[in-house]
Protein backbone atom coordinates (compact mmCIF):
# COMPACT_ATOMS: atom_id res chain seq x y z
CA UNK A 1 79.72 107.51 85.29
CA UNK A 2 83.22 109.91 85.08
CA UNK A 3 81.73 111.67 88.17
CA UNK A 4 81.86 109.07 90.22
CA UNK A 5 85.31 107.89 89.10
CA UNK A 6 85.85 111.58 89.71
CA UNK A 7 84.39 110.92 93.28
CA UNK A 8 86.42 107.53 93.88
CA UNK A 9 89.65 109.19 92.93
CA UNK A 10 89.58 112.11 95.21
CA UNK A 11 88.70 109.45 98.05
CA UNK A 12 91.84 107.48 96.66
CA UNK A 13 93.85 110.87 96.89
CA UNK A 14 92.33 112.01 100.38
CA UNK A 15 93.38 108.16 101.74
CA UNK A 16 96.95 108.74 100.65
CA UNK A 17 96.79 112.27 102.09
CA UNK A 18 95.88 111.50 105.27
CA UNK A 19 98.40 108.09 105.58
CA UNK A 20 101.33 110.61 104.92
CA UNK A 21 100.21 112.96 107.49
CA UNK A 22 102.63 113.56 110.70
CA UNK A 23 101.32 111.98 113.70
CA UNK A 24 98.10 114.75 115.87
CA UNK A 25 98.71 117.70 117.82
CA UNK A 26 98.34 115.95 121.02
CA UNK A 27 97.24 119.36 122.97
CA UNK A 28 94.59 119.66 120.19
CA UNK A 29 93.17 116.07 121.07
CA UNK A 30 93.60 117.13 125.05
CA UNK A 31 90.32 119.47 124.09
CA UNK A 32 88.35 116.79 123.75
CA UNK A 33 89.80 114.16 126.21
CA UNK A 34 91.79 113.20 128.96
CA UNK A 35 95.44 112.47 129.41
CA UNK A 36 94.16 109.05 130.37
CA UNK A 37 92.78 108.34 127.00
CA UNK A 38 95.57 109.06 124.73
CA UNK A 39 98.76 108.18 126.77
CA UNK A 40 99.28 104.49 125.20
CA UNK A 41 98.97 106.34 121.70
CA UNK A 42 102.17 108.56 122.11
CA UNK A 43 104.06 107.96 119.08
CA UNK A 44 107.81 107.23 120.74
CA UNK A 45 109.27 109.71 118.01
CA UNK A 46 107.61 113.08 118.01
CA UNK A 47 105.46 112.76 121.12
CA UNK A 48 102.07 113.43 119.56
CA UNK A 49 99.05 111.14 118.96
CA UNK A 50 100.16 108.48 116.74
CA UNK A 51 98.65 108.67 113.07
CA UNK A 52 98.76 105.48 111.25
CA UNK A 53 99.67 103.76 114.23
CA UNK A 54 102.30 100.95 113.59
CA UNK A 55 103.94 98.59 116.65
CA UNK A 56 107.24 98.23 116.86
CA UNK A 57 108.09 94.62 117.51
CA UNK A 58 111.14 94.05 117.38
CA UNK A 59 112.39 90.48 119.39
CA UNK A 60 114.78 92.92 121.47
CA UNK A 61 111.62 94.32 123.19
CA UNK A 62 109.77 91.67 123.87
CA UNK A 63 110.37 92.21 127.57
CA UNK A 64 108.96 95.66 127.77
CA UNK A 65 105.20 96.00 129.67
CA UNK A 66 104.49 99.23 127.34
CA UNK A 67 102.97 99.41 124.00
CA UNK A 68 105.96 100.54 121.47
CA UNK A 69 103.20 102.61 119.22
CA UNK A 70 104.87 105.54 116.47
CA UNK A 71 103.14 106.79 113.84
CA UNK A 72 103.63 105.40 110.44
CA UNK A 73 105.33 108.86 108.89
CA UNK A 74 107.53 108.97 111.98
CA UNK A 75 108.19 105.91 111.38
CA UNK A 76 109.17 106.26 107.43
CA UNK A 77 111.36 109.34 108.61
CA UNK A 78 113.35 107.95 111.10
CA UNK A 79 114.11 104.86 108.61
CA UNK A 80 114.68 107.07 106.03
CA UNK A 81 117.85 108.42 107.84
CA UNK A 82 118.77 105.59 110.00
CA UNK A 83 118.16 102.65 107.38
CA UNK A 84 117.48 99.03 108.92
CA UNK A 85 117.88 100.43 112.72
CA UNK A 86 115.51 100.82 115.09
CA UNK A 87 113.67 103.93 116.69
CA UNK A 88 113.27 102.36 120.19
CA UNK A 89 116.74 101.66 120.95
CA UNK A 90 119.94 100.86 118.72
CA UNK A 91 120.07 97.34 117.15
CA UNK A 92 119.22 96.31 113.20
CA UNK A 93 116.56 94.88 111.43
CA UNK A 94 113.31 96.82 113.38
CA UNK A 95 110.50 94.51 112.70
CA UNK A 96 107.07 96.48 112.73
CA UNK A 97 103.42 96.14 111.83
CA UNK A 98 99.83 97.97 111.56
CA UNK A 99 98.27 98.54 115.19
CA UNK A 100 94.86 98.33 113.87
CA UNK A 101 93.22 97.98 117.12
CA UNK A 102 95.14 101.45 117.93
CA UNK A 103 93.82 102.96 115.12
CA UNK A 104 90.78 101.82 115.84
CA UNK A 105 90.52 103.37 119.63
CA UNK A 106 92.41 106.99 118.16
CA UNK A 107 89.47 106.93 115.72
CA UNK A 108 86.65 107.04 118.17
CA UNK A 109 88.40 109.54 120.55
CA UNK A 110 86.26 112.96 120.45
């Protein structure tokens, strides 16, 4: 029984590991797959593969064709030192969400 709240916990602390991680080495992912495949998953802030992919969705952009995709650390960052402003372009009140249909396409890339 303790070993497998032992077991649950480090799953718990390996979750919140990997959700504070910076966005992937986008040449490391090239490896594995084409330019193609990863260029809607650019996080707008460092220029890696998104981590944690959240979508920027703020009324101001609803205009733009592109996916507006950072990663959720980037994200926390850049609001950390430009509170209630948005990465994208200057205006306040950035309204964001999960992408979990991002996350779910990074996750299957090789």
């Amino acid at each position: 029984m303790e070993e497998e709240k032992s077991k649950d916990n480090a799953k718990m602390d390996l979750k919140s590991i990997t959700e504070q991680q910076t966005c992937f080495d986008k040449n490391w992912i090239l490896q594995l797959n084409k330019q193609e495949s990863i260029q809607e998953f650019i996080c707008l802030i460092c220029k890696q593969v998104v981590n944690n992919p959240m979508e920027i969705n703020c009324s101001q952009h609803k205009n733009m064709d592109e996916s507006l995709i950072v990663g959720e650390n980037c994200l926390n960052q850049f609001l950390s030192q430009n509170p209630n402003s948005c990465p994208i372009e200057p205006h306040d009140n950035c309204s964001y969400s999960q992408s979990r249909v991002a996350k779910r396409c990074i996750n299957e890339l090789d």
